[in-house]
C-alpha atoms as a PDB file:
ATOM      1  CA  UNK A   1      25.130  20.549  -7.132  1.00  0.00           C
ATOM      2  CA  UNK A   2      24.528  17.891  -4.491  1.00  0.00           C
ATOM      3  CA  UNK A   3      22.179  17.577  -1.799  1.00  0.00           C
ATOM      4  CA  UNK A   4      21.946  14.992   1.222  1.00  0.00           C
ATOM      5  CA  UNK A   5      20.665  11.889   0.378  1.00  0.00           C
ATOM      6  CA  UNK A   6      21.826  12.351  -3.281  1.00  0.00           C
ATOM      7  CA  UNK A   7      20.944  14.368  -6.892  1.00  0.00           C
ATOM      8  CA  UNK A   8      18.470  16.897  -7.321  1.00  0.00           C
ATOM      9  CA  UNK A   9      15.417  15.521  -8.908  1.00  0.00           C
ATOM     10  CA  UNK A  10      14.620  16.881 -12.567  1.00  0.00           C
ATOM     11  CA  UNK A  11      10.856  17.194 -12.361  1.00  0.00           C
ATOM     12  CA  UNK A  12      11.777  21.096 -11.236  1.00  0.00           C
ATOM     13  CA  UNK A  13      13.864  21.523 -14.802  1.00  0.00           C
ATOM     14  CA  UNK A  14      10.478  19.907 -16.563  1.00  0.00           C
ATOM     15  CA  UNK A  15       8.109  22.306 -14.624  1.00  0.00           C
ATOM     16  CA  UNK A  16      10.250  25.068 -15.602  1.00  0.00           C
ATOM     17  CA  UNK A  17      10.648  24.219 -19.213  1.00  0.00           C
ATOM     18  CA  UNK A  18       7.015  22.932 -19.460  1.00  0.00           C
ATOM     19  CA  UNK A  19       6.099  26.958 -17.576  1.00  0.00           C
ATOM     20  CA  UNK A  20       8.721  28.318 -20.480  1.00  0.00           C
ATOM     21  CA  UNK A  21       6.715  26.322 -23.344  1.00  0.00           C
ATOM     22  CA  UNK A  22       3.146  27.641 -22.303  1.00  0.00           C
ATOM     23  CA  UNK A  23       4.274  31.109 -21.724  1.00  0.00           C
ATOM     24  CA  UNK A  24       5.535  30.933 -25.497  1.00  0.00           C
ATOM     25  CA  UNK A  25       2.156  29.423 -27.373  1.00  0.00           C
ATOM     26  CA  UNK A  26       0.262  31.478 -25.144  1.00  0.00           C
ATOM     27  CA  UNK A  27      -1.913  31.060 -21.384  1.00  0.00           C
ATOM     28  CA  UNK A  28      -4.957  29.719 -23.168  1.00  0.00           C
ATOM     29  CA  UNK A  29      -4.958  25.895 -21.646  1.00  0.00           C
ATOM     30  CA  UNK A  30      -6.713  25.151 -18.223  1.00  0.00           C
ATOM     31  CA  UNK A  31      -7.292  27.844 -16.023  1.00  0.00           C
ATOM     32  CA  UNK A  32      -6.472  30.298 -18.719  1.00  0.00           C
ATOM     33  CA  UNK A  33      -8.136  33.399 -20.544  1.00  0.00           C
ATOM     34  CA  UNK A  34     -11.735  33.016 -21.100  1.00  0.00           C
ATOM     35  CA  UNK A  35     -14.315  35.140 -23.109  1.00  0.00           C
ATOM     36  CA  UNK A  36     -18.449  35.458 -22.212  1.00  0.00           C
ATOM     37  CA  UNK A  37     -20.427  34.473 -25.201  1.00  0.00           C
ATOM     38  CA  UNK A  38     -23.689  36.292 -25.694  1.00  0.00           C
ATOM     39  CA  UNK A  39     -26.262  33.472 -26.669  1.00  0.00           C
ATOM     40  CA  UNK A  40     -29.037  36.320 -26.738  1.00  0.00           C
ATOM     41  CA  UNK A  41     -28.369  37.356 -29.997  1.00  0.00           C
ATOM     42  CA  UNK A  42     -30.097  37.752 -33.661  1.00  0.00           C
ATOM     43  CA  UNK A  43     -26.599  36.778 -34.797  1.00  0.00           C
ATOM     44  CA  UNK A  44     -26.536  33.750 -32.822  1.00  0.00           C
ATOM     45  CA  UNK A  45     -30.175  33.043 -33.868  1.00  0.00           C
ATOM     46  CA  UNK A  46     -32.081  33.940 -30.902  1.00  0.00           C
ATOM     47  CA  UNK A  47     -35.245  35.378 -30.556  1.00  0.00           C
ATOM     48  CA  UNK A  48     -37.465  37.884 -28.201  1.00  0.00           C
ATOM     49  CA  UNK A  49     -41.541  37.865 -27.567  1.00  0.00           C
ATOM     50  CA  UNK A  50     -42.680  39.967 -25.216  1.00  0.00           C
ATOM     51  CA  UNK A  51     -46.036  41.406 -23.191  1.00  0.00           C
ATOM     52  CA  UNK A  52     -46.570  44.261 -25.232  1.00  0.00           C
ATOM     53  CA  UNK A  53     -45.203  47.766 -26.650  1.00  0.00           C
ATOM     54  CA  UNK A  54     -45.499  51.363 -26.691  1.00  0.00           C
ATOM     55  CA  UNK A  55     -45.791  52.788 -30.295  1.00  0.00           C
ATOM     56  CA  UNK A  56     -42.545  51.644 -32.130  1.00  0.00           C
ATOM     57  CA  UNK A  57     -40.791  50.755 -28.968  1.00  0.00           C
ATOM     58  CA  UNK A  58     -40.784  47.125 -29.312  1.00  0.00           C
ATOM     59  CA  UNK A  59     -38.257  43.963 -27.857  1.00  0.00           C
ATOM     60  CA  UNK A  60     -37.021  43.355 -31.473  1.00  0.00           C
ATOM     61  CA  UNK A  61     -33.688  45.676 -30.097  1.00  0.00           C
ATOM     62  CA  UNK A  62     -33.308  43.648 -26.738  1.00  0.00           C
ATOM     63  CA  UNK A  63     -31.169  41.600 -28.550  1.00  0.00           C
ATOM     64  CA  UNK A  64     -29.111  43.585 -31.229  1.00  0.00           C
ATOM     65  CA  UNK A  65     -26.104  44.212 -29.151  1.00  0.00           C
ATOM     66  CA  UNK A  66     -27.220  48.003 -28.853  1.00  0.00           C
ATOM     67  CA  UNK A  67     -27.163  48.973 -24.920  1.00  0.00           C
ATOM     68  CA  UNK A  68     -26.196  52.392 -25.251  1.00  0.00           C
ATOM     69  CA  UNK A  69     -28.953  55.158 -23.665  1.00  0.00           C
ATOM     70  CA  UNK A  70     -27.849  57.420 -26.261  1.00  0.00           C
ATOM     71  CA  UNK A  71     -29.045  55.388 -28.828  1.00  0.00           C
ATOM     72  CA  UNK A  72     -32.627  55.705 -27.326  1.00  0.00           C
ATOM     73  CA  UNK A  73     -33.068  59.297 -29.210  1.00  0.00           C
ATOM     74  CA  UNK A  74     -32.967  57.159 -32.069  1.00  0.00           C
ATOM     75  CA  UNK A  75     -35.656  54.888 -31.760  1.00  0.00           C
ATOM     76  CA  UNK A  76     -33.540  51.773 -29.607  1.00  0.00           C
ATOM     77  CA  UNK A  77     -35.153  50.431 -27.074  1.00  0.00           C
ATOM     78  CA  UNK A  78     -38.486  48.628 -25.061  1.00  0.00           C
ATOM     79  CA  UNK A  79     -40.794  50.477 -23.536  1.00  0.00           C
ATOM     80  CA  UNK A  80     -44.044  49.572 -22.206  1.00  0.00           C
ATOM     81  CA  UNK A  81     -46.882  50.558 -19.888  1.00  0.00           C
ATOM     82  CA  UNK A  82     -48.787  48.314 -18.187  1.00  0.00           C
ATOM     83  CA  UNK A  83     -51.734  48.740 -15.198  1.00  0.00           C
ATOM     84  CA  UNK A  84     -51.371  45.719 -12.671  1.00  0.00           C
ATOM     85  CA  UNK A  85     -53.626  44.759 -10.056  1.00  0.00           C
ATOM     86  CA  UNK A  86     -53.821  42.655  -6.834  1.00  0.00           C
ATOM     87  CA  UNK A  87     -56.627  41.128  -5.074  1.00  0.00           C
ATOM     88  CA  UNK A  88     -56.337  40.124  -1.588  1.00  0.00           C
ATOM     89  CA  UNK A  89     -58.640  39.337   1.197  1.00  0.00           C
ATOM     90  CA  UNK A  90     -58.078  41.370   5.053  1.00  0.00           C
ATOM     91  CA  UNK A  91     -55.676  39.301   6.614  1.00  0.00           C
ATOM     92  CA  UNK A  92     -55.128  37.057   3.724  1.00  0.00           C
ATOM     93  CA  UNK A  93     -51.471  36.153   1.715  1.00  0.00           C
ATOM     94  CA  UNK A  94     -51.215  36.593  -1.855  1.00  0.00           C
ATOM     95  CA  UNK A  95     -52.279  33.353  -3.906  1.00  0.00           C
ATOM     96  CA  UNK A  96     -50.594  31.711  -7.200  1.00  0.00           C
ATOM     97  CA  UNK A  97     -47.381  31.509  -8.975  1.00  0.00           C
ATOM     98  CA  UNK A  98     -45.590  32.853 -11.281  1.00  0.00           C
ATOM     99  CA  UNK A  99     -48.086  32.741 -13.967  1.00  0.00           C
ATOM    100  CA  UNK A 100     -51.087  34.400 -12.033  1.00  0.00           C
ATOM    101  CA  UNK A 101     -48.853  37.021 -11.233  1.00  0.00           C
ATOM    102  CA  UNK A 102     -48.185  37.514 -15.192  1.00  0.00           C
ATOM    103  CA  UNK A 103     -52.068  37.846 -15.588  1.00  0.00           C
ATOM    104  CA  UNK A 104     -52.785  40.288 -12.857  1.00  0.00           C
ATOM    105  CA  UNK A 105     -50.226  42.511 -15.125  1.00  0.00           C
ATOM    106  CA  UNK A 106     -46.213  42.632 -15.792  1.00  0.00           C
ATOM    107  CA  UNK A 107     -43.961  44.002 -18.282  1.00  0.00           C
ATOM    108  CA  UNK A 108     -42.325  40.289 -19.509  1.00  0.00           C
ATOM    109  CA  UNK A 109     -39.074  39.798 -22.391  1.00  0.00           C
ATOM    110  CA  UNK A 110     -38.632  35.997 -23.302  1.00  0.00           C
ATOM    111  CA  UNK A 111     -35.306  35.140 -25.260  1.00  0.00           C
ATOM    112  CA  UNK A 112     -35.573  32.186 -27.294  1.00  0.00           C
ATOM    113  CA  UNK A 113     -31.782  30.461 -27.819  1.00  0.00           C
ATOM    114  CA  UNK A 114     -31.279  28.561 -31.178  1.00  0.00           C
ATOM    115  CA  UNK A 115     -30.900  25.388 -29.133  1.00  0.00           C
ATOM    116  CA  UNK A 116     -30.295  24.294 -25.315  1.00  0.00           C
ATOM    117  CA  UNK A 117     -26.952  26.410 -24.043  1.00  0.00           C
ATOM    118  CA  UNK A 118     -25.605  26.536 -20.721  1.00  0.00           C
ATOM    119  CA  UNK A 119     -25.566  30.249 -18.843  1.00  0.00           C
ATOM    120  CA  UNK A 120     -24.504  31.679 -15.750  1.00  0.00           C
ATOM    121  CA  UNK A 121     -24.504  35.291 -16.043  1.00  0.00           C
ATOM    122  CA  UNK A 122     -27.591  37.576 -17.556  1.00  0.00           C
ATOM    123  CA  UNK A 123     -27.468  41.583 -18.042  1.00  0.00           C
ATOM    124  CA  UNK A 124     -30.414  43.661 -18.322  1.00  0.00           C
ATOM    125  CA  UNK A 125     -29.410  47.322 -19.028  1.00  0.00           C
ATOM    126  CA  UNK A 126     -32.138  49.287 -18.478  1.00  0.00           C
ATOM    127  CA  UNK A 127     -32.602  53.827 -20.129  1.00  0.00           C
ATOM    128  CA  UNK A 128     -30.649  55.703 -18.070  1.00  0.00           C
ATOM    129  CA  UNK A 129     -30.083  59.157 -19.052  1.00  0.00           C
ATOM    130  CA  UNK A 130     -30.344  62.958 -17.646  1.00  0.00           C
ATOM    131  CA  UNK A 131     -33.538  63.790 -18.689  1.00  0.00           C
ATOM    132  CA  UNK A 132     -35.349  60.007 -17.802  1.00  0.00           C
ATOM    133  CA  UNK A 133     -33.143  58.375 -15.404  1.00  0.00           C
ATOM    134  CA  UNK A 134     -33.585  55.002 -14.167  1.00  0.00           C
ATOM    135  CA  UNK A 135     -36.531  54.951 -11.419  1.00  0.00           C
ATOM    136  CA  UNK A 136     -35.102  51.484  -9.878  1.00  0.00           C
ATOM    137  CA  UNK A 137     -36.574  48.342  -9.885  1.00  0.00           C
ATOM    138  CA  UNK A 138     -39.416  47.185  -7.209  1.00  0.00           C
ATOM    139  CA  UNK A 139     -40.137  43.786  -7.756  1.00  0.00           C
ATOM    140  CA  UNK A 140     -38.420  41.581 -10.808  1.00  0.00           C
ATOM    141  CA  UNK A 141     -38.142  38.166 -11.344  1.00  0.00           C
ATOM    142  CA  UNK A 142     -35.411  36.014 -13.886  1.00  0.00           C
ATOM    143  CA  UNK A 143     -36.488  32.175 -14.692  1.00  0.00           C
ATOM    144  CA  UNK A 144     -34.927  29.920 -17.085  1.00  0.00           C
ATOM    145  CA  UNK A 145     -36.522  27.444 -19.109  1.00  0.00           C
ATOM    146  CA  UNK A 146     -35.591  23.706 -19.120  1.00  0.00           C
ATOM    147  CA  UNK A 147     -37.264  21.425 -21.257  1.00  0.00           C
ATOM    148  CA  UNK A 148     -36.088  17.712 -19.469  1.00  0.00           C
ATOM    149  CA  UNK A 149     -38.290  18.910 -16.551  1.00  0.00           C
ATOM    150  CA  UNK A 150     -41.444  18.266 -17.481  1.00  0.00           C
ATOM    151  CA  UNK A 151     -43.004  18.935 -14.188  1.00  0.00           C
ATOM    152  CA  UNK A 152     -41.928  22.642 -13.580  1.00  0.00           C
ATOM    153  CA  UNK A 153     -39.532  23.368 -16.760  1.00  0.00           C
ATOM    154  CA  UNK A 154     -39.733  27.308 -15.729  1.00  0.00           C
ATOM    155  CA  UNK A 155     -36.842  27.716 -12.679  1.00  0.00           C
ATOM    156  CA  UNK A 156     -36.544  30.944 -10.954  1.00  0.00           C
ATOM    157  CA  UNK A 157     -32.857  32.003 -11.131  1.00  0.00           C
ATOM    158  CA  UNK A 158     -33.072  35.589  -9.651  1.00  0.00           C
ATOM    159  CA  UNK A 159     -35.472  37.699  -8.595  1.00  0.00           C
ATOM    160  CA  UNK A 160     -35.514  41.498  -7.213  1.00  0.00           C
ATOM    161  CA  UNK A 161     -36.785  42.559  -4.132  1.00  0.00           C
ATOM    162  CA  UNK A 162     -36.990  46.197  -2.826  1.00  0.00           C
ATOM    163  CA  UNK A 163     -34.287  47.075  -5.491  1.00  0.00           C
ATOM    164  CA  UNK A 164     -31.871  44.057  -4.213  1.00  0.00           C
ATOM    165  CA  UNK A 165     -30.765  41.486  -6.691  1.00  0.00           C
ATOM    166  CA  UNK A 166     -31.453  37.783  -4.601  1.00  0.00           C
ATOM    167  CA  UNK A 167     -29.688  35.008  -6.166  1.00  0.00           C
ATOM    168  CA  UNK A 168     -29.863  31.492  -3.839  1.00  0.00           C
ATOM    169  CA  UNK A 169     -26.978  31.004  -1.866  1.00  0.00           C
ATOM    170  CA  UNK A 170     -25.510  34.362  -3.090  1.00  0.00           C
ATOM    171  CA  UNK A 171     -25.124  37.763  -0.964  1.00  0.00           C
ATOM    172  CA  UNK A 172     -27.646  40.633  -2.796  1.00  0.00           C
ATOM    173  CA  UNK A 173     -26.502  42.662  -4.532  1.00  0.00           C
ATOM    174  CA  UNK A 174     -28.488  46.168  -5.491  1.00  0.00           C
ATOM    175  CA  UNK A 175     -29.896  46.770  -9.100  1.00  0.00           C
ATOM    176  CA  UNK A 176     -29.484  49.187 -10.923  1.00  0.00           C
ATOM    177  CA  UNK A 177     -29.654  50.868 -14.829  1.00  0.00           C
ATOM    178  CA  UNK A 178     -26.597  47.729 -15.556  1.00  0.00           C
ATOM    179  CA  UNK A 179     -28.156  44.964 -13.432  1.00  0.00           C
ATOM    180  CA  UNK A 180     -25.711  42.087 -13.456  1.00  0.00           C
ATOM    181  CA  UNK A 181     -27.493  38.465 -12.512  1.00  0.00           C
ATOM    182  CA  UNK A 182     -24.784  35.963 -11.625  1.00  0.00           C
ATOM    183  CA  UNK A 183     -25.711  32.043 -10.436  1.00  0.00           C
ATOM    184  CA  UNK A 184     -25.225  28.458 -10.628  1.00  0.00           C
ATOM    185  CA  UNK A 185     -25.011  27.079 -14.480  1.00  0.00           C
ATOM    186  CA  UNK A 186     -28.263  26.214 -16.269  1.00  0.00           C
ATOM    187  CA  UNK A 187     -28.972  24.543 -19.202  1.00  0.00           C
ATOM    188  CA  UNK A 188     -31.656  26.878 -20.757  1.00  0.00           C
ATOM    189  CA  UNK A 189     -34.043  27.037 -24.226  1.00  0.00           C
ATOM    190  CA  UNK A 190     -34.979  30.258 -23.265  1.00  0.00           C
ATOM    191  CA  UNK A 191     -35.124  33.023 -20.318  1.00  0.00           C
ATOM    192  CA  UNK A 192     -38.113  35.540 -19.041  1.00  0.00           C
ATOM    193  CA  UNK A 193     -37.075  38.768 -17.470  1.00  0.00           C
ATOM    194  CA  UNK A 194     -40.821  39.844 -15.799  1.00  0.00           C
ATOM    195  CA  UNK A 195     -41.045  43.288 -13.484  1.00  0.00           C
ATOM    196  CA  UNK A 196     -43.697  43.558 -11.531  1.00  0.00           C
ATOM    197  CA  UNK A 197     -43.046  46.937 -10.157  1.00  0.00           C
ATOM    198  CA  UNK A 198     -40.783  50.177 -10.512  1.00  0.00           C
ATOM    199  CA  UNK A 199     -40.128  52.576  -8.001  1.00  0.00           C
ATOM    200  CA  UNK A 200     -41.730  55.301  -9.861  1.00  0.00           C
ATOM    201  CA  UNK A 201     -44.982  53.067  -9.955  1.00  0.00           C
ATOM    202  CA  UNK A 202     -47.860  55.056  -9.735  1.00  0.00           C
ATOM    203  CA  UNK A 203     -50.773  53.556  -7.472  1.00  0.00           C
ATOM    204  CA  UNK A 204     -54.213  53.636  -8.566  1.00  0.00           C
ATOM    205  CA  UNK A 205     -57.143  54.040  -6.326  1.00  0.00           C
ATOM    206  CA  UNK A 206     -57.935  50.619  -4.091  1.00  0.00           C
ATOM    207  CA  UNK A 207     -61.492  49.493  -4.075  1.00  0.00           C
ATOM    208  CA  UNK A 208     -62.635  47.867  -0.985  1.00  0.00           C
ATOM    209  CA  UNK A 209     -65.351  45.451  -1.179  1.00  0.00           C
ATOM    210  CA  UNK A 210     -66.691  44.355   2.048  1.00  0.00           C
ATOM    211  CA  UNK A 211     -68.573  41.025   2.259  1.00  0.00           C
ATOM    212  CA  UNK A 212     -71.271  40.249   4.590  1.00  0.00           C
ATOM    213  CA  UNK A 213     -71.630  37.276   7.183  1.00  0.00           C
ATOM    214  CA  UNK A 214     -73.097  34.020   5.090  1.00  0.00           C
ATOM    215  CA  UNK A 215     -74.787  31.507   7.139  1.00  0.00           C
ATOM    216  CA  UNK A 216     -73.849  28.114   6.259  1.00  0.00           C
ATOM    217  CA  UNK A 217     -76.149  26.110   4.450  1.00  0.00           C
ATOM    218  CA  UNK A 218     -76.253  22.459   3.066  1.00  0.00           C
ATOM    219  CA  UNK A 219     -73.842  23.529   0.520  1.00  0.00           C
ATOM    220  CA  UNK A 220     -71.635  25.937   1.770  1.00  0.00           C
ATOM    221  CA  UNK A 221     -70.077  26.104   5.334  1.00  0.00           C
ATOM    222  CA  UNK A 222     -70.256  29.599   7.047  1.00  0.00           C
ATOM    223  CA  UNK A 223     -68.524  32.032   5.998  1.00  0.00           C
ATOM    224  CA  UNK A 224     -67.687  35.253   8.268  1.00  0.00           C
ATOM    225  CA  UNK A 225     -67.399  39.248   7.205  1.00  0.00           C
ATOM    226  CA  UNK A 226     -64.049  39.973   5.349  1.00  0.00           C
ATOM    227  CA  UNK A 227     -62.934  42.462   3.106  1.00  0.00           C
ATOM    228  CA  UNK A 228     -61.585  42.104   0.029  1.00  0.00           C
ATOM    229  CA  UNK A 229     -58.969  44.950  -1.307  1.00  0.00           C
ATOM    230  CA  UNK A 230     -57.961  45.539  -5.022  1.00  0.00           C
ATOM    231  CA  UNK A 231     -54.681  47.289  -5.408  1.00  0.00           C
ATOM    232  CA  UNK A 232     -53.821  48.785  -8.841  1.00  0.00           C
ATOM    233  CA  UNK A 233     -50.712  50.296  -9.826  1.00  0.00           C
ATOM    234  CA  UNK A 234     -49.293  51.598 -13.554  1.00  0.00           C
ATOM    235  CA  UNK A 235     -45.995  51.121 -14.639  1.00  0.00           C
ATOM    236  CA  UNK A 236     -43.873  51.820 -17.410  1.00  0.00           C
ATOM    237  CA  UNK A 237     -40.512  50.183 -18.050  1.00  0.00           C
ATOM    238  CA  UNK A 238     -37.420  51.285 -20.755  1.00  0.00           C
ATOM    239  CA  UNK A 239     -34.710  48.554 -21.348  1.00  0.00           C
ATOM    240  CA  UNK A 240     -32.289  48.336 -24.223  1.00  0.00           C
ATOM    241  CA  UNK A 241     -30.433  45.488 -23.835  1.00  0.00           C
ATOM    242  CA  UNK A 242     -30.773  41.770 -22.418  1.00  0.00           C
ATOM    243  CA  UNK A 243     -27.759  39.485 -22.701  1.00  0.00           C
ATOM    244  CA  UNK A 244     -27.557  35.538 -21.434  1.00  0.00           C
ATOM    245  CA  UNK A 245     -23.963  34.334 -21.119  1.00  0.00           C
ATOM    246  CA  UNK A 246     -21.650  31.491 -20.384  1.00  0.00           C
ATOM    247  CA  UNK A 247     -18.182  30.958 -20.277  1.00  0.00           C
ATOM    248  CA  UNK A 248     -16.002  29.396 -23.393  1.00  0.00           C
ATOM    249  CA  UNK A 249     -12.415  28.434 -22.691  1.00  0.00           C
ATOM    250  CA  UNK A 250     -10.587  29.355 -25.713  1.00  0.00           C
ATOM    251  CA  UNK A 251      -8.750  26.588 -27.437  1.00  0.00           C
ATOM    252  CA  UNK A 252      -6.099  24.533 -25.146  1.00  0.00           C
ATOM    253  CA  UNK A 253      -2.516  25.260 -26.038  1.00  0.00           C
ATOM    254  CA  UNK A 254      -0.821  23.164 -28.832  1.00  0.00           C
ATOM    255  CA  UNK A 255       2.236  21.064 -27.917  1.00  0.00           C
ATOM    256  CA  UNK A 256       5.311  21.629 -30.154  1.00  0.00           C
ATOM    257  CA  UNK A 257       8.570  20.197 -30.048  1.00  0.00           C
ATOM    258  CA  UNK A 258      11.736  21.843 -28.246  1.00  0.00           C
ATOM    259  CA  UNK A 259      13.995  24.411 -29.981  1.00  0.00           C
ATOM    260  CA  UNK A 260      17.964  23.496 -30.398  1.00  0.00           C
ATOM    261  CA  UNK A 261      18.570  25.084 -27.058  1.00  0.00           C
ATOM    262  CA  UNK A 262      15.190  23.750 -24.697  1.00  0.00           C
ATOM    263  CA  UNK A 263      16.573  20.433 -26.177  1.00  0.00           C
ATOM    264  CA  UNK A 264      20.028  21.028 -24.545  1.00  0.00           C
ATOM    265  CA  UNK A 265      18.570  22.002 -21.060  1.00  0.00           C
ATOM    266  CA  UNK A 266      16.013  18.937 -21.209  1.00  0.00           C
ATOM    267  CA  UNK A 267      19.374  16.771 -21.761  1.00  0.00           C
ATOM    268  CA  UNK A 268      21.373  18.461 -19.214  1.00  0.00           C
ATOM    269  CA  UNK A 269      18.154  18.024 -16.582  1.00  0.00           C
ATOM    270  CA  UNK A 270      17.257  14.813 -17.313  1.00  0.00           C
ATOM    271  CA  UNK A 271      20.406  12.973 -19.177  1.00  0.00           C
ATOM    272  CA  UNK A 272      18.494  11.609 -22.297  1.00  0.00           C
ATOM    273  CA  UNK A 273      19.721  12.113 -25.874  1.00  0.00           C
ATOM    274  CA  UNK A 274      18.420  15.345 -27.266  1.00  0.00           C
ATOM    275  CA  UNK A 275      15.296  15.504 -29.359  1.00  0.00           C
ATOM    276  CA  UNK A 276      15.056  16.349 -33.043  1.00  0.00           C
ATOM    277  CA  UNK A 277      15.121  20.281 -32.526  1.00  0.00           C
ATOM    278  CA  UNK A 278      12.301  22.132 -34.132  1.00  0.00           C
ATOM    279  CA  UNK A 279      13.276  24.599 -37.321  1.00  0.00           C
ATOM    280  CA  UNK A 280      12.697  28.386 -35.765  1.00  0.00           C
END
């Protein structure tokens, strides 16, 4: 066949016989099938610390690959009750980070990886069954710890708000008893899933303390009537299963050399001698 303005060119014969090739060793190169790899694992040498436990209940199965509710019955999964409380003055914001939030009380998990690994993608699945389905989360936060910053190593990935999932410069998404956190990749030593609040939280009494006027005095400046209001709430949280993944490509296609008949079209295409043919 001719065209206008002479032959056809062969790079369309190598695309096609290049297409042919990968299709036979398989769409593994580039762009092809990938697999998640769960770093959060006993078998990958990971480990889990956490704020505390109820009986037997402890973090040890957050990591065994076990995220089935049925399993709870026997004796998988976290659980733990904790009493949290927060000071503020009338008018006043909440004060301190992350960390004075940990002290005024959370339920925290921290997975240790067996060295620095690169994630994207953490799961929490939380108990979710007939008889104690899952309340919903409040207020939850996901940080990832980096080592080569030694200013503020602990970076704040996620966090949940009001049940929705808020990942920077990502749409929210709602939680839920599978809560899926997807962002930008980190390289990580270790994650902290903390909750601060469940839906079901009960709240405890508030105590009101109401300060008097000070006058100031050579030492102190004035200081006017406020109040100041501690909040409690108590908390109990199930989970079963935290996984930390990233993405592997599995292994890039190998080249080989053409069969009898791949070597015919790649002469016919191109008009070079035929290659040594390989043995089917």
């Amino acid at each position: 066949m001719k065209v206008l303005g002479g032959r056809i060119p062969a790079w369309p014969g190598y695309c096609a016989l290049a297409y042919t090739l990968t299709i036979a060793v398989g769409c593994s190169g580039v762009g092809g099938n990938k697999e998640f790899l769960n770093f959060a694992l006993y078998e990958y040498g990971a480990d889990v610390t956490s704020s505390g436990q109820n009986g037997e209940r402890t973090a040890n199965s957050l990591i065994n690959g076990v995220k089935d509710s049925a399993a709870w019955e026997g004796g998988e999964g976290w659980e733990y009750t904790f009493t949290r409380t927060e000071t503020r003055e009338r008018g006043g914001q909440r004060t301190g980070g992350v960390e004075n939030r940990i002290a005024q009380g959370s339920a925290w998990a921290l997975v240790k990886f067996a060295e620095p690994v690169v994630i994207n993608r953490v799961v929490v699945t939380a108990l979710h069954t007939e008889e104690t389905p899952f309340p919903g989360y409040k207020g939850a936060e996901l940080q990832a710890y980096d080592a080569r910053d030694s200013f503020s190593p602990w970076k704040t990935v996620a966090r949940i708000d009001q049940g929705k999932v808020v990942v920077p410069g990502r749409q929210s998404a709602p939680s839920g008893p599978t809560t899926v956190f997807r962002f930008n990749p980190v390289e990580a030593e270790q994650i902290r899933f903390m909750i601060w609040s469940m839906q079901d939280s009960k709240s405890l009494q508030p105590e009101a303390n109401y300060q008097q006027e000070q006058a100031a005095t050579r030492d102190q400046p004035r200081r006017d009537n406020y109040y100041r209001i501690t909040r409690g709430q108590e908390t109990t949280v199930r989970l079963l299963e935290i996984e930390a993944t990233g993405t592997e490509a599995i292994k890039m296609a190998q080249a080989r050399k053409p069969t009898a008949a791949e070597s015919i079209l790649l002469q016919d295409l191109t008009g070079a001698a035929p290659a040594a043919a390989e043995t089917p």
